[in-house]
Protein backbone atom coordinates (compact mmCIF):
# COMPACT_ATOMS: atom_id res chain seq x y z
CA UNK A 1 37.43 47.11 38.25
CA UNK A 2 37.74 50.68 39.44
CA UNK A 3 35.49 53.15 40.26
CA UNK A 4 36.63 55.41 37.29
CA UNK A 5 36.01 51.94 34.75
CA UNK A 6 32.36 51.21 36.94
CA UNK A 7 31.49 54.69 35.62
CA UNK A 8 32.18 54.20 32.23
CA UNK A 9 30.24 51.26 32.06
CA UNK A 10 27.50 52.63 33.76
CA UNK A 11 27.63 55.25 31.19
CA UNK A 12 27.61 52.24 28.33
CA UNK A 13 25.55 49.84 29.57
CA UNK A 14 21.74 51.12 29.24
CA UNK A 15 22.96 50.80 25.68
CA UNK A 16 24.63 47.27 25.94
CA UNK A 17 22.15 45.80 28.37
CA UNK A 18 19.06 46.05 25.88
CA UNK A 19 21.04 43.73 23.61
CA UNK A 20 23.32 41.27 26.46
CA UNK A 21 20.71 39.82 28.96
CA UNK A 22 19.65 36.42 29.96
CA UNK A 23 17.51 34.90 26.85
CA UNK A 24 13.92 34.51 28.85
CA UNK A 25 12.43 33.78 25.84
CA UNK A 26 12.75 32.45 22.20
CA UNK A 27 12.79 35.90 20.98
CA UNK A 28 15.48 36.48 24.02
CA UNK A 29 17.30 33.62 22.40
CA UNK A 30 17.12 34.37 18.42
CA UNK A 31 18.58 38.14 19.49
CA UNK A 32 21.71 37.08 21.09
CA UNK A 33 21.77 34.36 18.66
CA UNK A 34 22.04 37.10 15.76
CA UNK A 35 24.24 39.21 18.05
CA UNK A 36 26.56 36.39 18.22
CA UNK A 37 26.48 35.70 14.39
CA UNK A 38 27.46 39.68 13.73
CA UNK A 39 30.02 39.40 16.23
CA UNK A 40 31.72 36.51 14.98
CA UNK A 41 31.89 38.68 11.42
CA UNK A 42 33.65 41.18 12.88
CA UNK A 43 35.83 39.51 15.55
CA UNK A 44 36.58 36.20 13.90
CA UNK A 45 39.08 34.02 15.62
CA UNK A 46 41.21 37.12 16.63
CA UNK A 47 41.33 35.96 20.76
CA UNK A 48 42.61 39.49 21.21
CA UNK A 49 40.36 41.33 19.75
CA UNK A 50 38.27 43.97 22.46
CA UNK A 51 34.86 41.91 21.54
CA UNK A 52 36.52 38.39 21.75
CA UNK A 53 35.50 37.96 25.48
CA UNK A 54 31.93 39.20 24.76
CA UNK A 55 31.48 36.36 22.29
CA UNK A 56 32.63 33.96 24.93
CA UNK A 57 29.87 35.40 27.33
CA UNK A 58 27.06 35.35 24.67
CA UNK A 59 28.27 31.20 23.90
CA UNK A 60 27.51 30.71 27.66
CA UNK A 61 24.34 32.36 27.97
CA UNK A 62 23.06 30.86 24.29
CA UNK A 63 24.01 27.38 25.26
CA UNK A 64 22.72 27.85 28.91
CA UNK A 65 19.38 28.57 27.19
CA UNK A 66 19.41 25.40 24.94
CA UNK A 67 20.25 22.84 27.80
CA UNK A 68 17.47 24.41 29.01
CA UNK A 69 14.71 24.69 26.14
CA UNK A 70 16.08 22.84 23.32
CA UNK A 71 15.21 19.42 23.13
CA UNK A 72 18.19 16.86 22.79
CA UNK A 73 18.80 15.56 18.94
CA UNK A 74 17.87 11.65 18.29
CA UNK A 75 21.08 9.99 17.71
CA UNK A 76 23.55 12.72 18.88
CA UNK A 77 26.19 11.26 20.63
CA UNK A 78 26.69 13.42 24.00
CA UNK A 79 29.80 15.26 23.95
């Protein structure tokens, strides 16, 4: 990244950063959750698409929070 692109996403991110953060709590959690959901309406399965890789990053941090708070489903097979 160079300095010119750090700038421009300092410049973005107080903006970004109150909606892409580490879910702390349940409320954390539900946001991204929804964030996610619009995302996926607008991006779809277009891999190219400028928000593609920002759905990737909200799956990790989402699924990082249920290993971590949601308790495993009876009968689910582990995959």
């Amino acid at each position: 990244m160079s300095n010119v692109e750090i700038q421009e996403a300092l410049q973005a991110w107080p903006q970004v950063g109150r909606a892409v953060q580490v879910p702390r709590t349940e409320a954390d959690y539900r946001s991204l959750v929804s964030l996610l959901d619009r995302l996926v309406d607008e991006v779809g399965e277009d891999e190219s698409h400028p928000l593609a890789s920002l759905m990737d990053l909200l799956g990790v941090l989402i699924e990082h929070y249920e290993d971590q708070h949601v308790p495993e489903l009876e009968g689910r097979v582990p995959g």
